[in-house]
PDB file of N, CA and C in Angstrom:
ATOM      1  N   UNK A   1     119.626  77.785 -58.632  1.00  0.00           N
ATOM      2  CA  UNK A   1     119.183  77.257 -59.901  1.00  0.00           C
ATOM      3  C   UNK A   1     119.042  78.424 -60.866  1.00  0.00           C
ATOM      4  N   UNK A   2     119.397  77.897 -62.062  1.00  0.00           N
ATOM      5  CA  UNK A   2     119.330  79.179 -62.959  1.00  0.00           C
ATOM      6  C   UNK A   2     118.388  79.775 -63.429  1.00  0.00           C
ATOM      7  N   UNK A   3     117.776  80.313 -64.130  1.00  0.00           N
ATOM      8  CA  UNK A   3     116.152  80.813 -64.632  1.00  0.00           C
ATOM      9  C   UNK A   3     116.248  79.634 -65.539  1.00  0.00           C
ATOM     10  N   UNK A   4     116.836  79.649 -66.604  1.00  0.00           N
ATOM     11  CA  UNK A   4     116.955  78.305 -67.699  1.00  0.00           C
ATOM     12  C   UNK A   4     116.380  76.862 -66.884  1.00  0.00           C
ATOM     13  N   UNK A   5     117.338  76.326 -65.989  1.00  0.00           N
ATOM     14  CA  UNK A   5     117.163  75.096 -65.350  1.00  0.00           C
ATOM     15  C   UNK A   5     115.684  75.329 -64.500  1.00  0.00           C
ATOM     16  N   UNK A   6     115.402  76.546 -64.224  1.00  0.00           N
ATOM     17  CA  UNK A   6     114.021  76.458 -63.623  1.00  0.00           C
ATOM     18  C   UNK A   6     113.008  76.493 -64.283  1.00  0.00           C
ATOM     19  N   UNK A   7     113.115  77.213 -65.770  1.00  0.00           N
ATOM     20  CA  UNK A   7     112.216  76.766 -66.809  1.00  0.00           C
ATOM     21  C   UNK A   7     111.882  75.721 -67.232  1.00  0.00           C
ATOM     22  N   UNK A   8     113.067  74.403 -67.292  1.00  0.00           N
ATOM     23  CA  UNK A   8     113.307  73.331 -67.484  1.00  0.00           C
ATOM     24  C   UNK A   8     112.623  73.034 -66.589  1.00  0.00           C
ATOM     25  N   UNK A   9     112.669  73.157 -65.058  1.00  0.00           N
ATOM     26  CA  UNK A   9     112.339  72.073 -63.853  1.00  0.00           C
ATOM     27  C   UNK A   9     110.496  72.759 -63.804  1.00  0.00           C
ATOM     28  N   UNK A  10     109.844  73.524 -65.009  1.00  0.00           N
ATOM     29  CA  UNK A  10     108.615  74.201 -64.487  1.00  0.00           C
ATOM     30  C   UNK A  10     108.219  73.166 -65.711  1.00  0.00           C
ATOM     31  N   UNK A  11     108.336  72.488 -66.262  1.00  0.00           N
ATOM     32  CA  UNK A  11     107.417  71.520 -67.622  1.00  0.00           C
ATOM     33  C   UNK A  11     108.110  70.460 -67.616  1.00  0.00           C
ATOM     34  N   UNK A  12     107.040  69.594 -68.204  1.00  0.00           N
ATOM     35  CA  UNK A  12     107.096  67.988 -68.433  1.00  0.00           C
ATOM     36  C   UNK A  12     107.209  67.849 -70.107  1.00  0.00           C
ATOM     37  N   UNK A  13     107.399  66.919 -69.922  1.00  0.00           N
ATOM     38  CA  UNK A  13     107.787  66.768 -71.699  1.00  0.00           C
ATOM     39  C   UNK A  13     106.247  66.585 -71.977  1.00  0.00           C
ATOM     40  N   UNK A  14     106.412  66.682 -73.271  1.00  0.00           N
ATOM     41  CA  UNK A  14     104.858  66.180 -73.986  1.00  0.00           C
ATOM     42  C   UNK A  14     104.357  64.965 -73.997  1.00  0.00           C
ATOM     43  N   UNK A  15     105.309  63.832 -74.046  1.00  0.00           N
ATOM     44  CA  UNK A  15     105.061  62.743 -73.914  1.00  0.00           C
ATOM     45  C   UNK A  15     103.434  61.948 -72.864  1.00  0.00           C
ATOM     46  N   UNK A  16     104.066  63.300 -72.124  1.00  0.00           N
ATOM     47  CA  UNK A  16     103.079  62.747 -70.550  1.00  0.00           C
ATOM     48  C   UNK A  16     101.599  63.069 -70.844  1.00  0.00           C
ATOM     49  N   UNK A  17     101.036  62.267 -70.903  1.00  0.00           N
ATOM     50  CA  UNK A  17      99.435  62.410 -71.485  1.00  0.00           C
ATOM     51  C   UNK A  17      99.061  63.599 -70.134  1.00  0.00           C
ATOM     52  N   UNK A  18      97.966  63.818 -70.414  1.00  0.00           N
ATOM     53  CA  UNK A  18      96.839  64.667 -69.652  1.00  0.00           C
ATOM     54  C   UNK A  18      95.991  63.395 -69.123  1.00  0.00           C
ATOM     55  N   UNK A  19      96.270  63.272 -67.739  1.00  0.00           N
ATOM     56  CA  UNK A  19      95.171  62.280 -66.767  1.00  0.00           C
ATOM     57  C   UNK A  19      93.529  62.683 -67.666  1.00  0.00           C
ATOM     58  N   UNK A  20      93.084  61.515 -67.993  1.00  0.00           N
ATOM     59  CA  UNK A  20      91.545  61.914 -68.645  1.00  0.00           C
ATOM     60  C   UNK A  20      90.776  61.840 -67.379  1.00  0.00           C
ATOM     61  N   UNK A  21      89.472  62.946 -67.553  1.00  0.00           N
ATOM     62  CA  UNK A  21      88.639  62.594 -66.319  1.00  0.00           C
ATOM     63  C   UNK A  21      87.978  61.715 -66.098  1.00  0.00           C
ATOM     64  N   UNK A  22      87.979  60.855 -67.085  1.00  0.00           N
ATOM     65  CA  UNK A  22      87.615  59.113 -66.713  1.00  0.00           C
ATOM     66  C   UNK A  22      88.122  58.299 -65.929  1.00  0.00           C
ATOM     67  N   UNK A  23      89.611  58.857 -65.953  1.00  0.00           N
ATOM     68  CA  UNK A  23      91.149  57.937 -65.305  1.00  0.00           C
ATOM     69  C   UNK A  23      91.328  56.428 -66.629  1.00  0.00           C
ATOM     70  N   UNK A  24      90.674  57.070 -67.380  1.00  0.00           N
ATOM     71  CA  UNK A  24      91.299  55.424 -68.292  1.00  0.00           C
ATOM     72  C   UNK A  24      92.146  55.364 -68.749  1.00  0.00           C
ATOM     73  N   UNK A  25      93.607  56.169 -68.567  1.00  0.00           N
ATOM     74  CA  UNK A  25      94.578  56.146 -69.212  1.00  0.00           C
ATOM     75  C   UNK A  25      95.792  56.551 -67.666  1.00  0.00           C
ATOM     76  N   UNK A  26      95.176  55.950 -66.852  1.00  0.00           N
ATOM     77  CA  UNK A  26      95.782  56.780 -65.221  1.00  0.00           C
ATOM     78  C   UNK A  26      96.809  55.597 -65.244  1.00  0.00           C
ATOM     79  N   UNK A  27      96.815  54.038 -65.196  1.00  0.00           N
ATOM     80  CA  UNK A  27      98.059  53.672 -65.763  1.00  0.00           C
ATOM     81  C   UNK A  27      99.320  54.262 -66.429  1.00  0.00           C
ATOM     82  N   UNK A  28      99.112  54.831 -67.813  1.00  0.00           N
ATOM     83  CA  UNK A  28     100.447  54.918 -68.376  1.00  0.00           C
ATOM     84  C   UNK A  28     100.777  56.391 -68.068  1.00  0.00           C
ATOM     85  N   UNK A  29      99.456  57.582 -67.623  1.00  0.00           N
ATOM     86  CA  UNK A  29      99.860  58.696 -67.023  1.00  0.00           C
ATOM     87  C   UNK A  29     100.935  58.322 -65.718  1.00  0.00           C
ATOM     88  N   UNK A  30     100.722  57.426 -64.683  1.00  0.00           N
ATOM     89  CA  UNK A  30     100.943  57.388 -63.744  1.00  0.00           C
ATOM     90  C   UNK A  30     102.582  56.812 -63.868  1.00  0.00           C
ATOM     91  N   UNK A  31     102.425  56.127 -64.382  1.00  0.00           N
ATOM     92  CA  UNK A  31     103.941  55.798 -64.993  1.00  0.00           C
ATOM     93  C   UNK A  31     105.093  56.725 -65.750  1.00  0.00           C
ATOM     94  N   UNK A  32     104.550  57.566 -66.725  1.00  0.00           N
ATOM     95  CA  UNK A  32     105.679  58.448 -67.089  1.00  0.00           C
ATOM     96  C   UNK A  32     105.480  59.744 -66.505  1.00  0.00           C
ATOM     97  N   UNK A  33     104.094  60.081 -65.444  1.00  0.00           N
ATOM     98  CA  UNK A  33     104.574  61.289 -64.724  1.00  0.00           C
ATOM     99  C   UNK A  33     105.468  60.552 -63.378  1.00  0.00           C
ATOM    100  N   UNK A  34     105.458  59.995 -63.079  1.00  0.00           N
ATOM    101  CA  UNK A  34     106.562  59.702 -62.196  1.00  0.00           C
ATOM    102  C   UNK A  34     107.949  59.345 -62.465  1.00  0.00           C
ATOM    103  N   UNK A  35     107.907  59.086 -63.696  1.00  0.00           N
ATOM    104  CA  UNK A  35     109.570  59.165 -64.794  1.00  0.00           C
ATOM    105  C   UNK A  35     109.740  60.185 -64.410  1.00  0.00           C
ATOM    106  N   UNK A  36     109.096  61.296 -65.460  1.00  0.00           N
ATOM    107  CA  UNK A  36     109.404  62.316 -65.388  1.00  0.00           C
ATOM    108  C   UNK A  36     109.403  63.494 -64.237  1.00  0.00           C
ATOM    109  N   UNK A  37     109.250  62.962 -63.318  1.00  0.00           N
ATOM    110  CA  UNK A  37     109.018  63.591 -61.482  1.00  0.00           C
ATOM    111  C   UNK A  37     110.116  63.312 -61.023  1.00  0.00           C
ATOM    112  N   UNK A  38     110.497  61.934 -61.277  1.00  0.00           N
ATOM    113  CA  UNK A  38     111.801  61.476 -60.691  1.00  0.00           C
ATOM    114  C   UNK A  38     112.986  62.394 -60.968  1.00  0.00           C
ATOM    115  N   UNK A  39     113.320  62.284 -62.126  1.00  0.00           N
ATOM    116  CA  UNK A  39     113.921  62.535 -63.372  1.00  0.00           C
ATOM    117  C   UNK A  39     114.337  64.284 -62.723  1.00  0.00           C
ATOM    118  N   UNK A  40     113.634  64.977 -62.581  1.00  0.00           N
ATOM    119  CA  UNK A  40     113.721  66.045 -61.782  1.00  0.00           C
ATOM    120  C   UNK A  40     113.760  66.810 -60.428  1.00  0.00           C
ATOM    121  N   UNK A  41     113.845  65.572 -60.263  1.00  0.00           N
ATOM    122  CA  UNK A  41     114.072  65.432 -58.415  1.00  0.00           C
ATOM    123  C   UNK A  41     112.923  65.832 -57.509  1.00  0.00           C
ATOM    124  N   UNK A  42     111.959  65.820 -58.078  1.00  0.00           N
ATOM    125  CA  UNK A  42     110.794  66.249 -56.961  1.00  0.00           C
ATOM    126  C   UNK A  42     109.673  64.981 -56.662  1.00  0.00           C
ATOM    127  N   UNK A  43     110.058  63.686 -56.609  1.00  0.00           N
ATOM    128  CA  UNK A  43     108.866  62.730 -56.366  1.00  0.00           C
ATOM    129  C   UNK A  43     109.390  62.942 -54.918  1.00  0.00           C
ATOM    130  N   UNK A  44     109.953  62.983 -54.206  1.00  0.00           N
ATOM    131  CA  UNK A  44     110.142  63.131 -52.712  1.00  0.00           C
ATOM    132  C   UNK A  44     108.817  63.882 -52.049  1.00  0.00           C
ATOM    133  N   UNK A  45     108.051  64.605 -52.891  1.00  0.00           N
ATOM    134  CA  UNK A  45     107.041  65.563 -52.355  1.00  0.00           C
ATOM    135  C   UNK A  45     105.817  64.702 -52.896  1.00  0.00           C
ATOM    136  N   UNK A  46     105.905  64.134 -53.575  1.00  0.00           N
ATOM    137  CA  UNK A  46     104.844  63.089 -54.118  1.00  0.00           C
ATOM    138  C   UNK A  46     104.740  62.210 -52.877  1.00  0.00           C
ATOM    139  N   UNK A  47     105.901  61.879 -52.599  1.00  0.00           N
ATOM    140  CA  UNK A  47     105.667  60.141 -51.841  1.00  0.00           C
ATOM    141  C   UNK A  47     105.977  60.301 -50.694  1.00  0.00           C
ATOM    142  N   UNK A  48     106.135  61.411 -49.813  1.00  0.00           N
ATOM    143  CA  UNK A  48     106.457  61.830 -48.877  1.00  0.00           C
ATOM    144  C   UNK A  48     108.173  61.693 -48.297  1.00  0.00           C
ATOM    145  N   UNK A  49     109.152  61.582 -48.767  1.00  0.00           N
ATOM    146  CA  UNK A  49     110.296  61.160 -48.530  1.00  0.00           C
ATOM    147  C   UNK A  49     111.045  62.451 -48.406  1.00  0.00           C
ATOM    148  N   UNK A  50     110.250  63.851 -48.830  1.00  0.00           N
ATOM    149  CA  UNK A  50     110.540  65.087 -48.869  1.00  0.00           C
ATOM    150  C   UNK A  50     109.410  65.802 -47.606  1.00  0.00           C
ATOM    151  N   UNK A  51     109.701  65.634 -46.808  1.00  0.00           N
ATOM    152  CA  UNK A  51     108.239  65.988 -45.465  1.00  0.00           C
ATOM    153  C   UNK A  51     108.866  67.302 -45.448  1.00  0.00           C
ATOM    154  N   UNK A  52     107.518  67.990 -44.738  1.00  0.00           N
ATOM    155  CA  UNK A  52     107.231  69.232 -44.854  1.00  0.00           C
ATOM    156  C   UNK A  52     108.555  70.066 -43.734  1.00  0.00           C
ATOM    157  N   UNK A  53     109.322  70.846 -43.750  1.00  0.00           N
ATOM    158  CA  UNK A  53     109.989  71.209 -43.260  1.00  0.00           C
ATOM    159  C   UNK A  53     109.708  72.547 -41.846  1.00  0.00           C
ATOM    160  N   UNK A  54     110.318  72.681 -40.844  1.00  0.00           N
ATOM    161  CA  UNK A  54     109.353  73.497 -39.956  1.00  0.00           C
ATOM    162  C   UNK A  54     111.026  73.569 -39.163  1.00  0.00           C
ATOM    163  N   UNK A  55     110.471  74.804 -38.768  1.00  0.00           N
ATOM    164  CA  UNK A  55     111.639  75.453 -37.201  1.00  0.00           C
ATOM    165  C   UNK A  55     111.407  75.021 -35.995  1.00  0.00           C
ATOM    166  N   UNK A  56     112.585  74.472 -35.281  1.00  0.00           N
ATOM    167  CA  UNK A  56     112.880  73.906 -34.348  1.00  0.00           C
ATOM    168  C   UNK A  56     111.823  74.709 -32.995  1.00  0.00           C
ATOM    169  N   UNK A  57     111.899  76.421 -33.194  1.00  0.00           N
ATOM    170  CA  UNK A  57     111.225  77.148 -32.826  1.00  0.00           C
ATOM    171  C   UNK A  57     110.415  78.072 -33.744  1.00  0.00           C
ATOM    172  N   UNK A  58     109.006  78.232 -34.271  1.00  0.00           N
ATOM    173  CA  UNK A  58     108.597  78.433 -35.107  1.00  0.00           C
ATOM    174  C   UNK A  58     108.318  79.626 -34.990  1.00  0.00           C
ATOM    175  N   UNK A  59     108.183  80.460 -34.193  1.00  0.00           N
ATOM    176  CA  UNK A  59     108.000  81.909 -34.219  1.00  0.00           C
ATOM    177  C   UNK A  59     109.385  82.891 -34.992  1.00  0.00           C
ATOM    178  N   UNK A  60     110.367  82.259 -34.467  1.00  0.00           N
ATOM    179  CA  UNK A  60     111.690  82.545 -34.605  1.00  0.00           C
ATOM    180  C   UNK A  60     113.128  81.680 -35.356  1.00  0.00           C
ATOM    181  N   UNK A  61     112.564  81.073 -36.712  1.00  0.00           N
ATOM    182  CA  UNK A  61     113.740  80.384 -37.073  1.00  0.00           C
ATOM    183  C   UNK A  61     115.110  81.003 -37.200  1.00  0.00           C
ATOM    184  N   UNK A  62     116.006  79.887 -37.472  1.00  0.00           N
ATOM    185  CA  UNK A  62     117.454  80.917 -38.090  1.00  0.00           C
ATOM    186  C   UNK A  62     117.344  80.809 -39.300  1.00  0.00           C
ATOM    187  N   UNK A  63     118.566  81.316 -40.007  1.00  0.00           N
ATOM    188  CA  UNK A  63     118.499  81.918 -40.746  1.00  0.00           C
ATOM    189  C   UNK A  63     118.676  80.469 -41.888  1.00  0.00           C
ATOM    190  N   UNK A  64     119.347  79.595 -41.653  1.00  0.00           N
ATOM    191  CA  UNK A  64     119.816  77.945 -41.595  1.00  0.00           C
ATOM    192  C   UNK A  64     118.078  77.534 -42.031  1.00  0.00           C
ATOM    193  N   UNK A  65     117.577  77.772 -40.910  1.00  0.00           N
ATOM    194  CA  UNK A  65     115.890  76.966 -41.275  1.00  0.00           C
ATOM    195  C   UNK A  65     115.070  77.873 -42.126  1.00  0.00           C
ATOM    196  N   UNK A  66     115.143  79.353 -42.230  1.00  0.00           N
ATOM    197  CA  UNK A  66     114.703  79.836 -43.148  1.00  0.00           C
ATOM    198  C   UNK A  66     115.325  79.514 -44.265  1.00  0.00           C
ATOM    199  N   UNK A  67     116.522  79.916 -44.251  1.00  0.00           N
ATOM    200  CA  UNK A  67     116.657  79.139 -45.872  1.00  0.00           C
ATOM    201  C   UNK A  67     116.442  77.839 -46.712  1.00  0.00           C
ATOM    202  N   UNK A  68     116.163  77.064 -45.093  1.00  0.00           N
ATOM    203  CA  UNK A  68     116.159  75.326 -45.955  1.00  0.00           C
ATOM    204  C   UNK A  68     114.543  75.547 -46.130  1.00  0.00           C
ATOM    205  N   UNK A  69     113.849  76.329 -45.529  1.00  0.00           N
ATOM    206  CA  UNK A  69     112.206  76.089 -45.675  1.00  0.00           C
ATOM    207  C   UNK A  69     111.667  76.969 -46.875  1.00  0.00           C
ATOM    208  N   UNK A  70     112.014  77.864 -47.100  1.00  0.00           N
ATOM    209  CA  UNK A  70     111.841  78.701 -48.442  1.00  0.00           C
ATOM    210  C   UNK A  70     112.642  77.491 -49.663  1.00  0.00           C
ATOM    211  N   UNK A  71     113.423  76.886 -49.619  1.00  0.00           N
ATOM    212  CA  UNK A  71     114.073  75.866 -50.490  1.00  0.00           C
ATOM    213  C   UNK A  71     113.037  75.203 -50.973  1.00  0.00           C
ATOM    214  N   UNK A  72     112.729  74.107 -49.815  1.00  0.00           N
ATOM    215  CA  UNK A  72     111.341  73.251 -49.327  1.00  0.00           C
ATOM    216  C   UNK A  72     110.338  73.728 -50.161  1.00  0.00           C
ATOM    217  N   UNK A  73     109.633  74.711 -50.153  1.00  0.00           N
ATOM    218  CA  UNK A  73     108.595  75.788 -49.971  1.00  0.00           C
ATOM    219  C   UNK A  73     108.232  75.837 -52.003  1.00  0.00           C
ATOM    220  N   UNK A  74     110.161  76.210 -52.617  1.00  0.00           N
ATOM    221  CA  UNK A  74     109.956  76.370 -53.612  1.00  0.00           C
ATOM    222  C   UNK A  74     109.643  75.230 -54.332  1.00  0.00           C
ATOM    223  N   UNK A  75     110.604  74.108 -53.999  1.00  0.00           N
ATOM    224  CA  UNK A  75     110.273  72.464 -54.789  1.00  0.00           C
ATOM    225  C   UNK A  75     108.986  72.440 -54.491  1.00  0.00           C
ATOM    226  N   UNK A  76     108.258  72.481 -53.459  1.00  0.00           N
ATOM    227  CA  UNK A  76     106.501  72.024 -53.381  1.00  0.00           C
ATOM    228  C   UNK A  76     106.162  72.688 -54.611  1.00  0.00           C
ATOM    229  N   UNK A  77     106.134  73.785 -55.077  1.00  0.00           N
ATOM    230  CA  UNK A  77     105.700  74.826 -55.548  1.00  0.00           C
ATOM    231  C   UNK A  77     105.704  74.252 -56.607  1.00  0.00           C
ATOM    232  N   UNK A  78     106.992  73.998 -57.370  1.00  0.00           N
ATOM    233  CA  UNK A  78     107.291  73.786 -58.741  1.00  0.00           C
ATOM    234  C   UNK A  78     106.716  72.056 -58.865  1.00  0.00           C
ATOM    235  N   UNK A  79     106.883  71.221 -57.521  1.00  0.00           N
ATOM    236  CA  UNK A  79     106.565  69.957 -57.846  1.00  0.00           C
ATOM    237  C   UNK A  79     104.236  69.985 -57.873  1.00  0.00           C
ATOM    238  N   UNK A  80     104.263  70.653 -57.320  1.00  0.00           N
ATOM    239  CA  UNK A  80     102.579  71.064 -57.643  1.00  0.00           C
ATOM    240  C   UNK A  80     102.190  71.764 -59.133  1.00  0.00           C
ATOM    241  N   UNK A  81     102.710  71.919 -59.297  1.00  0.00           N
ATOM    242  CA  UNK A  81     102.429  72.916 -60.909  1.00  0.00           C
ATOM    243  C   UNK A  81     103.160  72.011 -61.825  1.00  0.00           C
ATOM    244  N   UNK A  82     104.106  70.890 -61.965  1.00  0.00           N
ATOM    245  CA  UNK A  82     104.527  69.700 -62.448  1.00  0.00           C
ATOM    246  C   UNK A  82     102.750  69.065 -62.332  1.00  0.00           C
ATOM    247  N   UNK A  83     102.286  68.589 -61.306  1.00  0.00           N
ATOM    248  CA  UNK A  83     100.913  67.765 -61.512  1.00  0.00           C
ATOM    249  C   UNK A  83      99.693  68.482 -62.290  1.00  0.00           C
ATOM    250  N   UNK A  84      99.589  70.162 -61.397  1.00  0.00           N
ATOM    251  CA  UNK A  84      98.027  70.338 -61.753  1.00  0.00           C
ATOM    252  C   UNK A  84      98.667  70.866 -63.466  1.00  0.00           C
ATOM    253  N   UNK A  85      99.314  70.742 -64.135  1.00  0.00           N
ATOM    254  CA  UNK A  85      99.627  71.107 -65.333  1.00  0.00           C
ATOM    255  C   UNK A  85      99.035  69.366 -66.416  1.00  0.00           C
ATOM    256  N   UNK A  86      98.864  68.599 -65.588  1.00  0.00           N
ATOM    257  CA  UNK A  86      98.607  67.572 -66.191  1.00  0.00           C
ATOM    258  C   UNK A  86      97.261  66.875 -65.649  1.00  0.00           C
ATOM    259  N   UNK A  87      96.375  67.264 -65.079  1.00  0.00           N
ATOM    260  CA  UNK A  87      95.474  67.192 -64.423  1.00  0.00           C
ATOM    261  C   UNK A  87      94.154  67.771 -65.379  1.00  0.00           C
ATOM    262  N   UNK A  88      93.095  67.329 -65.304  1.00  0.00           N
ATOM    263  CA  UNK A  88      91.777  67.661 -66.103  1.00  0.00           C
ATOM    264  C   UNK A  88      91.187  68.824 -64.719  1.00  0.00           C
ATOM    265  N   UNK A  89      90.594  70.214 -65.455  1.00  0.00           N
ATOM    266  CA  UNK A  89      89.940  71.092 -64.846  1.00  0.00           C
ATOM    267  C   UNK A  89      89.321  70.657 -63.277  1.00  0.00           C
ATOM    268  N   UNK A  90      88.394  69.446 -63.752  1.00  0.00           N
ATOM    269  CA  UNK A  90      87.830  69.397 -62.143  1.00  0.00           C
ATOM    270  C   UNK A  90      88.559  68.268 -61.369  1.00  0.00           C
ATOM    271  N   UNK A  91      89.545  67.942 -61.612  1.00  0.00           N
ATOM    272  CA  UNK A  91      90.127  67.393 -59.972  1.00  0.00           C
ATOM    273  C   UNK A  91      91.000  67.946 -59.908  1.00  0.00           C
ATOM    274  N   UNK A  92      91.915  69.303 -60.731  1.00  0.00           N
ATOM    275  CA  UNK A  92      92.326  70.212 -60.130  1.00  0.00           C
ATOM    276  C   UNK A  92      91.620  71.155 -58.861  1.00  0.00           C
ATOM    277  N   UNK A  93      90.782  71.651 -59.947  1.00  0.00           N
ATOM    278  CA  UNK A  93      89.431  72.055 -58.881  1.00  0.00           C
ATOM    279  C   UNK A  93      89.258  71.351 -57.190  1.00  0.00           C
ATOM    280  N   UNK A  94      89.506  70.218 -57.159  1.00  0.00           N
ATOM    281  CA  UNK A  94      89.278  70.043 -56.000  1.00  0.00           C
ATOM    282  C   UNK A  94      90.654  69.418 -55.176  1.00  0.00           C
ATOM    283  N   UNK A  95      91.871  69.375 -55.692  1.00  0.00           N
ATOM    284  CA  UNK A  95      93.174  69.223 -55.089  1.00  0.00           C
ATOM    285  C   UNK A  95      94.168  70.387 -54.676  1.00  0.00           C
ATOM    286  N   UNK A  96      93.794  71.944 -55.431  1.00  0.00           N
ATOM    287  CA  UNK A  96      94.509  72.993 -55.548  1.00  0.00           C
ATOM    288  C   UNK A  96      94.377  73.720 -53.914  1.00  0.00           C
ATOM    289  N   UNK A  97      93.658  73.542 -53.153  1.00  0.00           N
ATOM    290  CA  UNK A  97      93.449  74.318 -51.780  1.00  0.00           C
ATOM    291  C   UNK A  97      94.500  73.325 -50.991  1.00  0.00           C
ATOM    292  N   UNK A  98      94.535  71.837 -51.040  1.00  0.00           N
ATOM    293  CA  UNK A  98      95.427  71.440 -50.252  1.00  0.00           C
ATOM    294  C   UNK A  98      96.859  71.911 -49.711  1.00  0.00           C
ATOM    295  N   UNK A  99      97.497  71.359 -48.471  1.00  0.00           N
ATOM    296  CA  UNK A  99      98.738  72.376 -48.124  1.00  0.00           C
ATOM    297  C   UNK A  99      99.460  71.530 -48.723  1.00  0.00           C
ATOM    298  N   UNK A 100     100.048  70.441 -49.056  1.00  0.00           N
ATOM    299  CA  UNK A 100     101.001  69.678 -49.005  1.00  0.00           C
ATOM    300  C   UNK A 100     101.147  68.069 -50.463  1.00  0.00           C
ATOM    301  N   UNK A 101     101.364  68.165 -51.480  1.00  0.00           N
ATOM    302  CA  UNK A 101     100.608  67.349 -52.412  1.00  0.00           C
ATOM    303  C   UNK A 101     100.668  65.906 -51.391  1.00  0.00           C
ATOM    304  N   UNK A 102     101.512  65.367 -50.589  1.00  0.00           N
ATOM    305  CA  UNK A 102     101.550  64.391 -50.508  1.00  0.00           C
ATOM    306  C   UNK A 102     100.590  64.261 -48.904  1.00  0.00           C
ATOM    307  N   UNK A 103     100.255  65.368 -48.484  1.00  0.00           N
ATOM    308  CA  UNK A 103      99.344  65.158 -47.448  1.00  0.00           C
ATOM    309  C   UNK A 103      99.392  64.888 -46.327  1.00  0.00           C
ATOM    310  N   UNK A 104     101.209  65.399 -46.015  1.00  0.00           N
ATOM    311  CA  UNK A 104     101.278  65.120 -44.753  1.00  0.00           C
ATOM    312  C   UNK A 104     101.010  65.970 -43.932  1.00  0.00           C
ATOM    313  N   UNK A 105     101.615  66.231 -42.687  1.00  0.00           N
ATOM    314  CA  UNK A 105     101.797  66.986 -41.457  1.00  0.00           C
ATOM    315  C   UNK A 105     102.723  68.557 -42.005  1.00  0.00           C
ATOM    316  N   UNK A 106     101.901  69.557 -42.002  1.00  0.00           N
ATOM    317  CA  UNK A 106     101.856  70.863 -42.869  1.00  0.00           C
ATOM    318  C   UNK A 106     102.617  71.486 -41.724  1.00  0.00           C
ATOM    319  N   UNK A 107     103.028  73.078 -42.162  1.00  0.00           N
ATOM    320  CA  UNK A 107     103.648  74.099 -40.991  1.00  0.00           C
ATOM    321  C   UNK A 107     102.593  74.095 -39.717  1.00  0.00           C
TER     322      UNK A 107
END
């Protein structure tokens, strides 16, 4: 991916409200951040359809599973900083330590 297209794939349009810490607007947030998640190929890490990736032997992957898990590794990355970028201070605060946004079965 290019630096450009990864700049692109690091922001959401403006459109996408900021989740209020009330949640009274978590409807139409919830709706165009997942447009716009889709849209960029990372709801797979949202909804789990993108599971956490791991070596057949984990002390010692090849070079095949290192590269697909650093891949893996980076979409989490960029698809986590897609959410807490739209997220109010304190339930960032308490979602940012998690391993996995969608909460599955981690390395």
């Amino acid at each position: 991916m290019s630096s450009t297209s990864t700049a692109l794939a690091d922001q959401l349009p403006g459109l996408i409200p900021k989740l209020d810490s009330s949640g009274m607007n978590w409807a139409i947030f919830a709706i165009r951040f997942q447009d716009a998640v889709e849209a960029k190929g990372f709801w797979g890490h949202f909804d789990g359809m993108e599971p956490t990736l791991a070596a057949a032997t984990p002390s010692t992957p090849t070079a095949v599973e290192k590269t697909a898990i650093d891949a893996w590794e980076k979409d989490e990355c960029l698809a986590k900083s897609l959410l807490t970028q739209k997220l109010p201070d304190s339930t960032l605060m308490r979602i940012h330590s998690k391993m996995t946004l969608h909460g599955g079965r981690t390395r």
